[in-house]
N, C-alpha and C. Protein backbone atom coordinates (compact mmCIF):
# COMPACT_ATOMS: atom_id res chain seq x y z
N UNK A 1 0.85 -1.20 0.00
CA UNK A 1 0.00 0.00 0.00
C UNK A 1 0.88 1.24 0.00
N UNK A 2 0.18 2.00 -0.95
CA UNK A 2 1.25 3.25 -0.63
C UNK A 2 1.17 4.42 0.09
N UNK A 3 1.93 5.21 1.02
CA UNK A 3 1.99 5.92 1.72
C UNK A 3 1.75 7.36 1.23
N UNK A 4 0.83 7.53 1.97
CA UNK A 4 0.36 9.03 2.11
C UNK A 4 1.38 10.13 2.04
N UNK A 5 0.88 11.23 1.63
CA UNK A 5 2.35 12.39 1.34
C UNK A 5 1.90 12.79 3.02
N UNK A 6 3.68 13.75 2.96
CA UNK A 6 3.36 14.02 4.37
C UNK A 6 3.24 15.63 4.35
N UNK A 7 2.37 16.74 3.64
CA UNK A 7 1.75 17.64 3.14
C UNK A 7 2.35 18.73 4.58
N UNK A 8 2.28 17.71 5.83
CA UNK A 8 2.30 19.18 7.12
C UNK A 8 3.35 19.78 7.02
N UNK A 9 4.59 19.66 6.37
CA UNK A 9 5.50 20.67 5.93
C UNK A 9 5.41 21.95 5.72
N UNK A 10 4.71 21.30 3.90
CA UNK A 10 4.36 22.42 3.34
C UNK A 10 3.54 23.67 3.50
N UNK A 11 1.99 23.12 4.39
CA UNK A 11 1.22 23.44 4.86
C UNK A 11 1.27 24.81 6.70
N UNK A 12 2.58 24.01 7.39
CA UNK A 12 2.99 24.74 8.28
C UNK A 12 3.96 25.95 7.47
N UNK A 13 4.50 25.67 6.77
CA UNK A 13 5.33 27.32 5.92
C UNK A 13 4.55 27.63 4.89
N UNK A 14 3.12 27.39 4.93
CA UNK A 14 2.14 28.32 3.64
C UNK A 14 2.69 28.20 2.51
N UNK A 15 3.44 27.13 2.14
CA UNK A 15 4.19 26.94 0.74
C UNK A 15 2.77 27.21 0.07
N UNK A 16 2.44 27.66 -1.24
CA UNK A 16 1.07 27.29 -2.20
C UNK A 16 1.85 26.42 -3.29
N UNK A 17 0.63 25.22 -3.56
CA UNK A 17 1.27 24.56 -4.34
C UNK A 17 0.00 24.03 -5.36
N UNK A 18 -1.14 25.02 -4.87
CA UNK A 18 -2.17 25.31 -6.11
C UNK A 18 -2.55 26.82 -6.08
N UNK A 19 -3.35 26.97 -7.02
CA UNK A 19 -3.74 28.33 -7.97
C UNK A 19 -4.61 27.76 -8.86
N UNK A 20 -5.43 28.53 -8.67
CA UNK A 20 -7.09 29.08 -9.53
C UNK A 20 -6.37 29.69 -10.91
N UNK A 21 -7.11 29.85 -12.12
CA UNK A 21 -6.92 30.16 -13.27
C UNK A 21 -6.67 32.13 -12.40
N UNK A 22 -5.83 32.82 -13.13
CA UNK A 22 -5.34 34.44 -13.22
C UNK A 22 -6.01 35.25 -14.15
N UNK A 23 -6.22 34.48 -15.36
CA UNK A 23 -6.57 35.87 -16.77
C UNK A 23 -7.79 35.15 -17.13
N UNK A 24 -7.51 33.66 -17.48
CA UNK A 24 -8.36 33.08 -17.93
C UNK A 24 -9.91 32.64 -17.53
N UNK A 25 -11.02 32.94 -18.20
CA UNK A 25 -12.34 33.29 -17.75
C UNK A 25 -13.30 32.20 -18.10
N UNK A 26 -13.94 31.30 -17.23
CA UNK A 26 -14.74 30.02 -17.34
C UNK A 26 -15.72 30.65 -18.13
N UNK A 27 -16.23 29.47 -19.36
CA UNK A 27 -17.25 29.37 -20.15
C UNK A 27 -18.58 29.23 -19.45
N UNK A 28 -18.48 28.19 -18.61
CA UNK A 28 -19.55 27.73 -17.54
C UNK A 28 -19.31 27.96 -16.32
N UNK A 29 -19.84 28.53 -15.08
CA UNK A 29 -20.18 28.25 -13.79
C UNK A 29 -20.77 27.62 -13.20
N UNK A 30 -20.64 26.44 -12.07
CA UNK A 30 -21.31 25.40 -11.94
C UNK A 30 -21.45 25.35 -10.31
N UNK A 31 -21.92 25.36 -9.01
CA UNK A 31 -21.70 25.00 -8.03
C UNK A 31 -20.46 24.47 -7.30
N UNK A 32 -19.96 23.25 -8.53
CA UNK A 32 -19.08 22.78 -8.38
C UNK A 32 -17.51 22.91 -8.74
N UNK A 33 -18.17 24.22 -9.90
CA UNK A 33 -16.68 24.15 -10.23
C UNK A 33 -16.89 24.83 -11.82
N UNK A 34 -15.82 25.36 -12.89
CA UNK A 34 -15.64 25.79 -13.71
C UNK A 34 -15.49 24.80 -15.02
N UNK A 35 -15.75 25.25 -16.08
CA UNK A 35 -15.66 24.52 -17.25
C UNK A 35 -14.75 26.03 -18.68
N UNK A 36 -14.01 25.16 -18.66
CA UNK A 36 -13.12 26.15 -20.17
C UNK A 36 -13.36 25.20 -21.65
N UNK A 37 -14.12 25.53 -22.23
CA UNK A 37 -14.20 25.11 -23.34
C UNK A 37 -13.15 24.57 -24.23
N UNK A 38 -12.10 25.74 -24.14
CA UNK A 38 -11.18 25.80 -24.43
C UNK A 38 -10.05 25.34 -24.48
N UNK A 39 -9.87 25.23 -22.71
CA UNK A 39 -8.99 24.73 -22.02
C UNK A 39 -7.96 25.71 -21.47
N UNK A 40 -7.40 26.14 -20.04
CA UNK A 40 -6.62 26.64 -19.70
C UNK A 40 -5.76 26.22 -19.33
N UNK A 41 -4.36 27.05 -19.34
CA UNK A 41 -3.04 26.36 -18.50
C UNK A 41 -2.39 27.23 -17.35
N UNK A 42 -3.47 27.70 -16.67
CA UNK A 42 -3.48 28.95 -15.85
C UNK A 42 -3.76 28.28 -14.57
N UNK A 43 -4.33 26.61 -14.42
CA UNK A 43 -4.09 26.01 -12.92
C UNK A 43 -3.55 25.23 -12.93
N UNK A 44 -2.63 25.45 -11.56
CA UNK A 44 -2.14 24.67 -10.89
C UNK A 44 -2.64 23.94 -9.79
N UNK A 45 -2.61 22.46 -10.01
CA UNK A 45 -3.10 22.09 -8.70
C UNK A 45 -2.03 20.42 -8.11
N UNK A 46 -0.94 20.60 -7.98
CA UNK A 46 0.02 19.69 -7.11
C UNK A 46 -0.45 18.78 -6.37
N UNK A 47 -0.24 17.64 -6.35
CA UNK A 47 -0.62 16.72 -5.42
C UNK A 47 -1.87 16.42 -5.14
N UNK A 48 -2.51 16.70 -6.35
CA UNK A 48 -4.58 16.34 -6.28
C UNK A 48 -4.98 15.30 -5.87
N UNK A 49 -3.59 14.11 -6.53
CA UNK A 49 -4.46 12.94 -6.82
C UNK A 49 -3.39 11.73 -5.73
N UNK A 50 -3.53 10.71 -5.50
CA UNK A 50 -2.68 10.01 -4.73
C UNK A 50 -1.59 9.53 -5.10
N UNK A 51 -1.29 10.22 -7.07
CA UNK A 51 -0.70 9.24 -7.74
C UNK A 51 0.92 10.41 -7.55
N UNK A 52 1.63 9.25 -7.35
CA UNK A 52 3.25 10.14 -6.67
C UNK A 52 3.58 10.52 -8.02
N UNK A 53 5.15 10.98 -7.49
CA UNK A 53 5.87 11.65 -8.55
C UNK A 53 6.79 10.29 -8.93
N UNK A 54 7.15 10.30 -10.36
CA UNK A 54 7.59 8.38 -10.60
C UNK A 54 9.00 9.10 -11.48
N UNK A 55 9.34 9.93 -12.03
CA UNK A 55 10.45 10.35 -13.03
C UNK A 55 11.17 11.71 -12.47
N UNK A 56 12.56 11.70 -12.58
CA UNK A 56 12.96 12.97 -12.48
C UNK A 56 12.29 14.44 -13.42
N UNK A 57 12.12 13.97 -14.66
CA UNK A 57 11.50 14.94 -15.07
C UNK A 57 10.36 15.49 -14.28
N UNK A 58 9.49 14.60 -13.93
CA UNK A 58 8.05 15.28 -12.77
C UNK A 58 8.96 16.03 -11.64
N UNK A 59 9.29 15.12 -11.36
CA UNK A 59 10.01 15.79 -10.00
C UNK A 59 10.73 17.20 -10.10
N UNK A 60 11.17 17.38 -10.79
CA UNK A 60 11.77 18.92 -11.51
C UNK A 60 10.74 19.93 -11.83
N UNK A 61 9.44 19.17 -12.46
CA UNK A 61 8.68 20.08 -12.67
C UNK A 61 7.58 20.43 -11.92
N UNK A 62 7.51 19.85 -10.75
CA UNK A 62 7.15 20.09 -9.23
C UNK A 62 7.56 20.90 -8.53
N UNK A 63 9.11 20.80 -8.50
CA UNK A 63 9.89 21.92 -7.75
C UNK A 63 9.72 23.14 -8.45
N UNK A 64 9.34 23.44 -9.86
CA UNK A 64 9.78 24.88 -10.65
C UNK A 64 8.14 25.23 -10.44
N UNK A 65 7.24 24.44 -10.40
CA UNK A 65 6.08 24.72 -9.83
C UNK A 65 5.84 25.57 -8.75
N UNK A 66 6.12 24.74 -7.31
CA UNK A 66 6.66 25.71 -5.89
C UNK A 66 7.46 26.54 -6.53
N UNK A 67 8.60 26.75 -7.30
CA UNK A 67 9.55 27.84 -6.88
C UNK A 67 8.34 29.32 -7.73
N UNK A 68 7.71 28.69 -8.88
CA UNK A 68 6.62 29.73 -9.15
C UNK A 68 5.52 30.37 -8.54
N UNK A 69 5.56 29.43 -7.91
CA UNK A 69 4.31 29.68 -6.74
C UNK A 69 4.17 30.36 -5.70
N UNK A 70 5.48 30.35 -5.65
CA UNK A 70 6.07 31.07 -4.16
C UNK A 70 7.41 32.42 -3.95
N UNK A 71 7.06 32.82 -4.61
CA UNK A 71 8.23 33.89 -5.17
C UNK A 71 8.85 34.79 -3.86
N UNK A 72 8.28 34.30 -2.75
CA UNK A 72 8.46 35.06 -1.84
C UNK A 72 9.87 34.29 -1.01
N UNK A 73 10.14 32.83 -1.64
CA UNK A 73 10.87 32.05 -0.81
C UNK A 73 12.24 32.41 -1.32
N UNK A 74 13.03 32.18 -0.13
CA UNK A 74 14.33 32.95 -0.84
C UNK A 74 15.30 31.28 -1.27
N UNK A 75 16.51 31.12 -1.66
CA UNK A 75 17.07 29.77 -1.64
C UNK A 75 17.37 28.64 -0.54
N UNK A 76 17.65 29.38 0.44
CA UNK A 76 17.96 28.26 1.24
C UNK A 76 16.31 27.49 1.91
N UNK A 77 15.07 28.69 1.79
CA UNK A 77 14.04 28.20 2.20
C UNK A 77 13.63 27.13 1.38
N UNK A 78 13.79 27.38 -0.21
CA UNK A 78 13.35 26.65 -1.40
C UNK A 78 14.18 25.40 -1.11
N UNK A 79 15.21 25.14 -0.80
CA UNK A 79 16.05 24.52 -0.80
C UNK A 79 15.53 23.25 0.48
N UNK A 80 15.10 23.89 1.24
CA UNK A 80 14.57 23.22 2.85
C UNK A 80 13.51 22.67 2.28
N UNK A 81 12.35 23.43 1.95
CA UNK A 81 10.89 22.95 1.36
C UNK A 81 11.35 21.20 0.04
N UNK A 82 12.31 21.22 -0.74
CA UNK A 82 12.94 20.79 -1.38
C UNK A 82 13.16 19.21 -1.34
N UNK A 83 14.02 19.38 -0.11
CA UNK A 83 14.61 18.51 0.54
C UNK A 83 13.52 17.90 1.09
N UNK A 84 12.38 17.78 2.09
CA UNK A 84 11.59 16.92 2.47
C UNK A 84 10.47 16.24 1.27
N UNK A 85 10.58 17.31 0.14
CA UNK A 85 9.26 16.33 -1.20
C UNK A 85 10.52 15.16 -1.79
N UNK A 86 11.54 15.41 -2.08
CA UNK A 86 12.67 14.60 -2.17
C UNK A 86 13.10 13.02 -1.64
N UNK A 87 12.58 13.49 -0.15
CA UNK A 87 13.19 12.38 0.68
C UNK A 87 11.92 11.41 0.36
N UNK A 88 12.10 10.57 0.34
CA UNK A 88 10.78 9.48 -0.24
C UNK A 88 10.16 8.94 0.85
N UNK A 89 10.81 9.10 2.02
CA UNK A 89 9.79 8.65 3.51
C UNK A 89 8.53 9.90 3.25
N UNK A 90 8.66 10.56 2.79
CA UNK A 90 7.50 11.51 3.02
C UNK A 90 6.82 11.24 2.09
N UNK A 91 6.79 10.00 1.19
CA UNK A 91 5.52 9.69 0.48
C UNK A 91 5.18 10.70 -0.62
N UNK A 92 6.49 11.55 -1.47
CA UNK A 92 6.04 12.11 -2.55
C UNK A 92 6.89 11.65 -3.95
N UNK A 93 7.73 10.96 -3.77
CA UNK A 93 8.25 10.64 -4.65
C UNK A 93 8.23 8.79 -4.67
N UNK A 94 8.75 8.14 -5.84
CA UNK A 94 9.04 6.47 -5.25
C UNK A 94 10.33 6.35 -5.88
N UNK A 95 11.28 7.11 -5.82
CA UNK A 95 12.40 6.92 -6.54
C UNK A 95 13.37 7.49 -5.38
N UNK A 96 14.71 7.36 -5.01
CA UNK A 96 15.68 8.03 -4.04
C UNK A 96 16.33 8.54 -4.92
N UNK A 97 16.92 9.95 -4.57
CA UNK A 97 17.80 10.87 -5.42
C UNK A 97 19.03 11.37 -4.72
N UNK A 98 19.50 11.48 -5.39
CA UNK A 98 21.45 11.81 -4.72
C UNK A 98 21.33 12.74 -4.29
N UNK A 99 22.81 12.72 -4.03
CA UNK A 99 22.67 14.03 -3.40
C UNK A 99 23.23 15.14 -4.66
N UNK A 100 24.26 14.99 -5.46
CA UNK A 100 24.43 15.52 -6.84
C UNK A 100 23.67 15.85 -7.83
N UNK A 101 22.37 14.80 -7.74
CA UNK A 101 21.38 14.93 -8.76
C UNK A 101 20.15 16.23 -7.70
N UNK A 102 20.10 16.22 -6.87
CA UNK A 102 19.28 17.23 -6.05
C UNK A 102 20.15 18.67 -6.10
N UNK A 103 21.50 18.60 -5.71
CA UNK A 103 22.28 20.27 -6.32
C UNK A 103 21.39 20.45 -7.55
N UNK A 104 21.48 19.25 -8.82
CA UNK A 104 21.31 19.49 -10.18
C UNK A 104 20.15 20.10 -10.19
N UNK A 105 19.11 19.62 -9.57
CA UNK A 105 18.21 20.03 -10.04
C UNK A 105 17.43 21.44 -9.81
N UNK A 106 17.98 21.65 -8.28
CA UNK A 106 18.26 23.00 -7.39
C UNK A 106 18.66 24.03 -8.60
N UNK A 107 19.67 23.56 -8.68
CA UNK A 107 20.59 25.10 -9.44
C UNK A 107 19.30 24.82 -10.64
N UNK A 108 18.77 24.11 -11.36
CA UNK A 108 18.34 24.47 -13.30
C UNK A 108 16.63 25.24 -12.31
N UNK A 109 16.50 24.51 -11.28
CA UNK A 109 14.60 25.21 -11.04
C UNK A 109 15.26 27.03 -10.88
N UNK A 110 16.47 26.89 -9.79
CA UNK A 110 16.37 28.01 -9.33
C UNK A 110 16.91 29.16 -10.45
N UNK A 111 17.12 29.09 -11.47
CA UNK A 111 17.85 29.74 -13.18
C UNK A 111 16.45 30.06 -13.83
N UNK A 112 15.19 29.62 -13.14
CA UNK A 112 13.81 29.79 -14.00
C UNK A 112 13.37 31.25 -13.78
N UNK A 113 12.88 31.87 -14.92
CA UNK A 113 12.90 32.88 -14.99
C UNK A 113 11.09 33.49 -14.02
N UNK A 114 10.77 33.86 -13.22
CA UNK A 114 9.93 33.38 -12.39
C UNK A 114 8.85 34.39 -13.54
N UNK A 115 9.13 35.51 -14.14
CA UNK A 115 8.16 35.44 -14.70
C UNK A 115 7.53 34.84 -16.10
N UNK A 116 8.17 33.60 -16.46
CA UNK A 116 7.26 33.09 -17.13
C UNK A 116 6.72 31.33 -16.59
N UNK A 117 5.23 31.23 -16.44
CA UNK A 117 4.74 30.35 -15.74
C UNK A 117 5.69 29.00 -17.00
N UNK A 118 5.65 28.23 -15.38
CA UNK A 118 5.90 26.47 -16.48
C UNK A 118 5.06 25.83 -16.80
N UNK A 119 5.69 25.18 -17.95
CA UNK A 119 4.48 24.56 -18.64
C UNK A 119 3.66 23.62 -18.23
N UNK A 120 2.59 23.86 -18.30
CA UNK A 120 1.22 23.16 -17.35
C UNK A 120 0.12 22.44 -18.86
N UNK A 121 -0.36 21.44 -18.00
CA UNK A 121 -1.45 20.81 -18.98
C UNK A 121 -2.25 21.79 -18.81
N UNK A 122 -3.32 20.98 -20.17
CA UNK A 122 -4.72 21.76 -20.49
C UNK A 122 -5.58 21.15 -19.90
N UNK A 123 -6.22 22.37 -18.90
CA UNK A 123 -7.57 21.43 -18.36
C UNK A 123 -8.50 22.23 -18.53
N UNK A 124 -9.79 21.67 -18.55
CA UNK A 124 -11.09 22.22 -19.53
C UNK A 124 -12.08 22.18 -17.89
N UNK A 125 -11.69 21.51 -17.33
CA UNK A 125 -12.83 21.29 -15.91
C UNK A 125 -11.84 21.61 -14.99
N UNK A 126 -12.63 22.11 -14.12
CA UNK A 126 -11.79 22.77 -12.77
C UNK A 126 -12.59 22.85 -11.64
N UNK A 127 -12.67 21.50 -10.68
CA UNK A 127 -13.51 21.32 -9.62
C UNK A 127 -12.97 22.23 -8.11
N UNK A 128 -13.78 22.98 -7.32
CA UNK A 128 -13.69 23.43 -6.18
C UNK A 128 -12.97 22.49 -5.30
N UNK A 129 -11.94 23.04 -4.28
CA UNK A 129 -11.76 22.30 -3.27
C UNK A 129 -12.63 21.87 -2.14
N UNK A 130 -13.89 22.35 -2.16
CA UNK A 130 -14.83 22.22 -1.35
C UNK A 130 -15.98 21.54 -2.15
N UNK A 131 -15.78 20.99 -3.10
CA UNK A 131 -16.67 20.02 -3.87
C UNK A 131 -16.86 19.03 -3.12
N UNK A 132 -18.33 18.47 -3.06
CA UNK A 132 -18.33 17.53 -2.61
C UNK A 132 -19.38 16.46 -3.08
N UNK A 133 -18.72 16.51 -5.05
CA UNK A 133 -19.16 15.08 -5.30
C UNK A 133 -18.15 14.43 -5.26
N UNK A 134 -18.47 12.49 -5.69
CA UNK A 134 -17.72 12.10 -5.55
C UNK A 134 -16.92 11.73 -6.50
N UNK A 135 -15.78 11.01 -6.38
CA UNK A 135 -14.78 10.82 -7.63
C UNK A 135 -15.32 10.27 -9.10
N UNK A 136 -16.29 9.14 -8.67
CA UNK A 136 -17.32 8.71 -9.89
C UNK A 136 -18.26 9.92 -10.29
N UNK A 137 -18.54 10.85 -9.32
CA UNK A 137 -19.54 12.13 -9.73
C UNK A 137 -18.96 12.67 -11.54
N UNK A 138 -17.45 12.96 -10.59
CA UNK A 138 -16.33 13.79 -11.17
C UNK A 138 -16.00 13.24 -12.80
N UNK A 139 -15.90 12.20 -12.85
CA UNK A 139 -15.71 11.15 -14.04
C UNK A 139 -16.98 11.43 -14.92
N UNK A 140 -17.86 11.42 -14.55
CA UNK A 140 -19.28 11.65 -15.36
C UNK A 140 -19.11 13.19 -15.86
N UNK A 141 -18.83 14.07 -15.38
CA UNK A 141 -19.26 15.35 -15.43
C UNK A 141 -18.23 15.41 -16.51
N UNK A 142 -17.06 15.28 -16.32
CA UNK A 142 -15.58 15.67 -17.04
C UNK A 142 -15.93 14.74 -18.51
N UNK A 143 -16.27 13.53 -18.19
CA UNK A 143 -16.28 12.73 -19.18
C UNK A 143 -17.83 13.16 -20.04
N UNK A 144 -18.92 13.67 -20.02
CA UNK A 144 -19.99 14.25 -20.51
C UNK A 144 -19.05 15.57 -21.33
N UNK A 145 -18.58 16.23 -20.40
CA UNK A 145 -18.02 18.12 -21.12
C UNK A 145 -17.13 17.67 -22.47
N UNK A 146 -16.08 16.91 -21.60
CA UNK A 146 -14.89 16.85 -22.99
C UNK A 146 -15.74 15.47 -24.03
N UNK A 147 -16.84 14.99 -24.25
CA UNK A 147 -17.15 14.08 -24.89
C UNK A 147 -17.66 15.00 -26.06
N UNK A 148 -18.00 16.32 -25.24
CA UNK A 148 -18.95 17.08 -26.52
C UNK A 148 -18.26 18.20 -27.31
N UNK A 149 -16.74 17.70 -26.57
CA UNK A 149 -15.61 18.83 -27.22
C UNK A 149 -15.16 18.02 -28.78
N UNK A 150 -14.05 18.63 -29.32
CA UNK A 150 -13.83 18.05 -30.73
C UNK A 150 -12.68 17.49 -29.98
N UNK A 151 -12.87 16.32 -30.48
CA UNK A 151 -11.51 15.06 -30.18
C UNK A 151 -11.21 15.24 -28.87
N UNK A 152 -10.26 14.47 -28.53
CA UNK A 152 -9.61 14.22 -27.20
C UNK A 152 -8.01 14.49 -27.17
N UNK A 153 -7.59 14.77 -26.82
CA UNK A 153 -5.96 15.54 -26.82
C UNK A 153 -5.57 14.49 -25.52
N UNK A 154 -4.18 14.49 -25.83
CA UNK A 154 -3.32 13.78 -24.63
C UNK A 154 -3.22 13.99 -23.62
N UNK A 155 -3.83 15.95 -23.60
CA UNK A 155 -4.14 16.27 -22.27
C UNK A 155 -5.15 15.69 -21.54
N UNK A 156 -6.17 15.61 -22.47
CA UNK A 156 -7.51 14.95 -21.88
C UNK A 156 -7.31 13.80 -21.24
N UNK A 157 -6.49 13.29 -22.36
CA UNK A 157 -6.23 11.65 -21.51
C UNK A 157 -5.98 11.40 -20.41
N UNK A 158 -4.56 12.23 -20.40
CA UNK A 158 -3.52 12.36 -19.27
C UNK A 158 -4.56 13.21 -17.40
N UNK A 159 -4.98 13.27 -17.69
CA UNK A 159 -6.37 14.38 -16.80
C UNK A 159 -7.15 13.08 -16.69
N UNK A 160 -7.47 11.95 -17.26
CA UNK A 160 -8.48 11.07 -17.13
C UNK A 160 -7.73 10.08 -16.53
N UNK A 161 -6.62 9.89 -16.91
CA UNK A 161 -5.83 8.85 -15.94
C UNK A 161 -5.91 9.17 -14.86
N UNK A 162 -4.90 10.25 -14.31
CA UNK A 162 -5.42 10.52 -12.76
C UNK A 162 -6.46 10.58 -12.29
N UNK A 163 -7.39 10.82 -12.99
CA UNK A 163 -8.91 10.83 -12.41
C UNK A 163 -9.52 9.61 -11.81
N UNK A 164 -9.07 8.53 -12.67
CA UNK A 164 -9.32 7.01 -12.69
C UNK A 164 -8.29 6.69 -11.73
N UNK A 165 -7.22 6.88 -11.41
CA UNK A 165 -6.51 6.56 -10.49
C UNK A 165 -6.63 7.07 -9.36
N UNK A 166 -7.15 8.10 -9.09
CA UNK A 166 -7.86 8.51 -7.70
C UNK A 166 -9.05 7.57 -7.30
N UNK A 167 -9.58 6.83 -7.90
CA UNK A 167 -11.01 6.36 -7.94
C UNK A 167 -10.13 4.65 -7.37
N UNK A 168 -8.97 4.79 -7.68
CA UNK A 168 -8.42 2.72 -6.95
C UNK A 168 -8.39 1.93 -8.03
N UNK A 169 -8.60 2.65 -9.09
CA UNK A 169 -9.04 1.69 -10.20
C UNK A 169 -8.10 1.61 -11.29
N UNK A 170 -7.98 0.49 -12.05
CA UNK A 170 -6.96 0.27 -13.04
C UNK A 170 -7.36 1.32 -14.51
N UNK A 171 -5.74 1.44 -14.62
CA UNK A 171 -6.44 2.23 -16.13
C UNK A 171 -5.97 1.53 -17.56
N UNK A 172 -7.32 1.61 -18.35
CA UNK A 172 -7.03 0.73 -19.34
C UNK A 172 -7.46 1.28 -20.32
N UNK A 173 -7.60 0.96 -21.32
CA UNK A 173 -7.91 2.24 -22.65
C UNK A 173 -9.74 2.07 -23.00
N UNK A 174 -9.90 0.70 -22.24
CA UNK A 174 -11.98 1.07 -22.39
C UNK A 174 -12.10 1.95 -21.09
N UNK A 175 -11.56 1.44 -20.47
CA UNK A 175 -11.89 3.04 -19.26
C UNK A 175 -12.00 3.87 -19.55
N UNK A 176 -11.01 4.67 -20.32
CA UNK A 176 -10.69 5.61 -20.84
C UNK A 176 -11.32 6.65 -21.60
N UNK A 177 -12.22 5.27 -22.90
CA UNK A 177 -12.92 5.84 -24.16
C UNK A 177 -14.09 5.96 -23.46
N UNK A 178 -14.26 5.40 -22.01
CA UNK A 178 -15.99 5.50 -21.26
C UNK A 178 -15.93 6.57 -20.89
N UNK A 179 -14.74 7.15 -20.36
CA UNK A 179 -14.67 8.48 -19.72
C UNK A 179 -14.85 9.52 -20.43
N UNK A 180 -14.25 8.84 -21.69
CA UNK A 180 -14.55 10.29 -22.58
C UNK A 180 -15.71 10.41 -23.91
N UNK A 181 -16.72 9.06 -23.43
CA UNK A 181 -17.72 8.90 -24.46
C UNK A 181 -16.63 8.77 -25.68
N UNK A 182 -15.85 8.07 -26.10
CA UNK A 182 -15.44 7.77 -27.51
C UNK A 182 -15.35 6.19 -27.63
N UNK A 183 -14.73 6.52 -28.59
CA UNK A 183 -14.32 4.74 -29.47
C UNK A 183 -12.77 4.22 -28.43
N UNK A 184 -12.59 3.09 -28.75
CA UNK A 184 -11.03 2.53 -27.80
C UNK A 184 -10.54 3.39 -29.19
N UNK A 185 -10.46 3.40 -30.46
CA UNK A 185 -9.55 3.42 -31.74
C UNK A 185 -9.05 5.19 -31.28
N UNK A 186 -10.18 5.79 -30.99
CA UNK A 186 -9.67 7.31 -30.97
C UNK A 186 -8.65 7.32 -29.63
N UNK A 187 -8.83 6.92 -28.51
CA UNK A 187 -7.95 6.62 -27.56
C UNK A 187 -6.13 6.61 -28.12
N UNK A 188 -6.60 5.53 -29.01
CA UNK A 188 -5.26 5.09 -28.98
C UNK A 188 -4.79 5.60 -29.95
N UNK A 189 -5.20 6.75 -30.68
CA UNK A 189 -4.61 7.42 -31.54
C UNK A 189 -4.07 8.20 -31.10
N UNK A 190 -4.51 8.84 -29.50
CA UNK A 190 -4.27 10.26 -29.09
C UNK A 190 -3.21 9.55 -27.81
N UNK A 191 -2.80 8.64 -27.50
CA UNK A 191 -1.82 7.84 -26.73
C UNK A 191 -0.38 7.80 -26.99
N UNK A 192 0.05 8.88 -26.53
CA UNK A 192 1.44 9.17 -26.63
C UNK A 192 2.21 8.00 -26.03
N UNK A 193 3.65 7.59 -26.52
CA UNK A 193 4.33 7.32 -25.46
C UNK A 193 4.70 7.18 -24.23
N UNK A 194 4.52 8.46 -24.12
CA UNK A 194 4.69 9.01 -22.68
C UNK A 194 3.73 8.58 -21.83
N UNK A 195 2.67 8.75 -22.30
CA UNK A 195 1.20 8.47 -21.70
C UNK A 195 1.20 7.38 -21.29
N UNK A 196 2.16 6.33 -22.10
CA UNK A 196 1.44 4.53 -22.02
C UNK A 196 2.02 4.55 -20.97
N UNK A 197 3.62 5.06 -20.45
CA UNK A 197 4.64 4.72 -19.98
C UNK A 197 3.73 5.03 -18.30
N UNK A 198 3.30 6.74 -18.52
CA UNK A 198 2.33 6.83 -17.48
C UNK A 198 1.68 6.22 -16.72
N UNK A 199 1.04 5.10 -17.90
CA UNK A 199 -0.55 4.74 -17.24
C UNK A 199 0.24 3.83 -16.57
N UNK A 200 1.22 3.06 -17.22
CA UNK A 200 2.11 1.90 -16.36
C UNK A 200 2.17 2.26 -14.98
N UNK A 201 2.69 3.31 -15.12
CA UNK A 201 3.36 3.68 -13.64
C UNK A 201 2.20 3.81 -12.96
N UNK A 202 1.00 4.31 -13.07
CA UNK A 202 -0.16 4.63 -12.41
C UNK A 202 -0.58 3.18 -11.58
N UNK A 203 -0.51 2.50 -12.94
CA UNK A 203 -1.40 1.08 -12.14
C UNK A 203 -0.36 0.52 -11.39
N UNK A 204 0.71 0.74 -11.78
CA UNK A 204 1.79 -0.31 -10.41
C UNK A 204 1.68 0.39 -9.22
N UNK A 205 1.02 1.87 -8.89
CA UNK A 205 0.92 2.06 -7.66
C UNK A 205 -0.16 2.03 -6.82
N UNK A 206 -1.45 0.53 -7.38
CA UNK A 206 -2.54 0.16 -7.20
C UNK A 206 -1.73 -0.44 -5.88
């Protein structure tokens, strides 16, 4: 079973490690939450889902996340905050990292130019933290909006995996096409590499 992140860190030094859309303006208003037709890359939301960080690349782009997020932190704080998502007893990573490869990655987040945001997926639904349907609610709603959008993008996908993996459940590509009202064929057209490699990692941390 896998271990819970250990969040009271972050939470005791007000790190933010989500954000609401800034410029960008919902199509729909819902009780529950926002809908972008479109799709924005204006939220951030870290650690939504139970599913850890599995690659150095995530892990890098976690940290340049916080270091965006938080512009108020100076280095050695960034550096402290750093060090405990790192250490893998705290249940955010499943990989151990050096101590060479953690300088590395220190020095390239901290060279980011803070005013331009990093690159973030496209998400079209954007549920309240005080929502309170449930994860199957969530799957219906997301999977109804983007069913009536044109095609499905890797973002979509990639947004439906975690979704399904918050829920305990395996992800497989009819899951997938249920979630998003399509065919398995369109699925697997829009199934990056990256993505498959993803979903792998997702289900081994069933």
């Amino acid at each position: 079973m896998s271990q819970d992140r250990n969040l009271s860190l972050l939470n005791k030094h007000r790190i933010v490690y989500r954000r609401g859309t800034i410029n960008d303006k919902p199509d729909q208003v819902y009780d529950w939450g926002d809908v972008y037709l479109n799709g924005t890359h204006e939220c951030y939301e870290l650690f939504r889902t139970k599913a850890k960080i599995t690659t150095y690349k995530s892990l890098k782009w976690h940290l340049l996340v916080i270091w965006y997020l938080n512009p108020q932190l100076d280095q050695d704080k960034f550096e402290f905050i750093a060090e405990h998502i790192v250490n893998k007893d705290n249940g955010f990573v499943t990989f151990s990292v050096s101590e060479q490869l953690f300088k590395n990655i220190i020095y390239d987040v901290s060279m980011f130019d803070l005013e331009q945001p990093p690159r973030n997926k496209l998400r079209k639904v954007i549920f309240k933290d005080n929502c309170k349907l449930s994860v199957t609610e969530k799957l219906s709603i997301v999977g109804q909006i983007i069913g009536r959008s044109k095609g499905v993008t890797p973002d979509d996908i990639y947004d439906a995996m975690l979704s399904i993996n918050e829920t305990q459940e395996k992800i497989t590509i009819s899951e997938l096409a249920k979630y998003h009202n399509c065919s398995t064929r369109t699925i697997h057209r829009s199934m990056t590499q990256e993505l498959k490699k993803e979903k792998e990692l997702l289900n081994s941390q069933l």
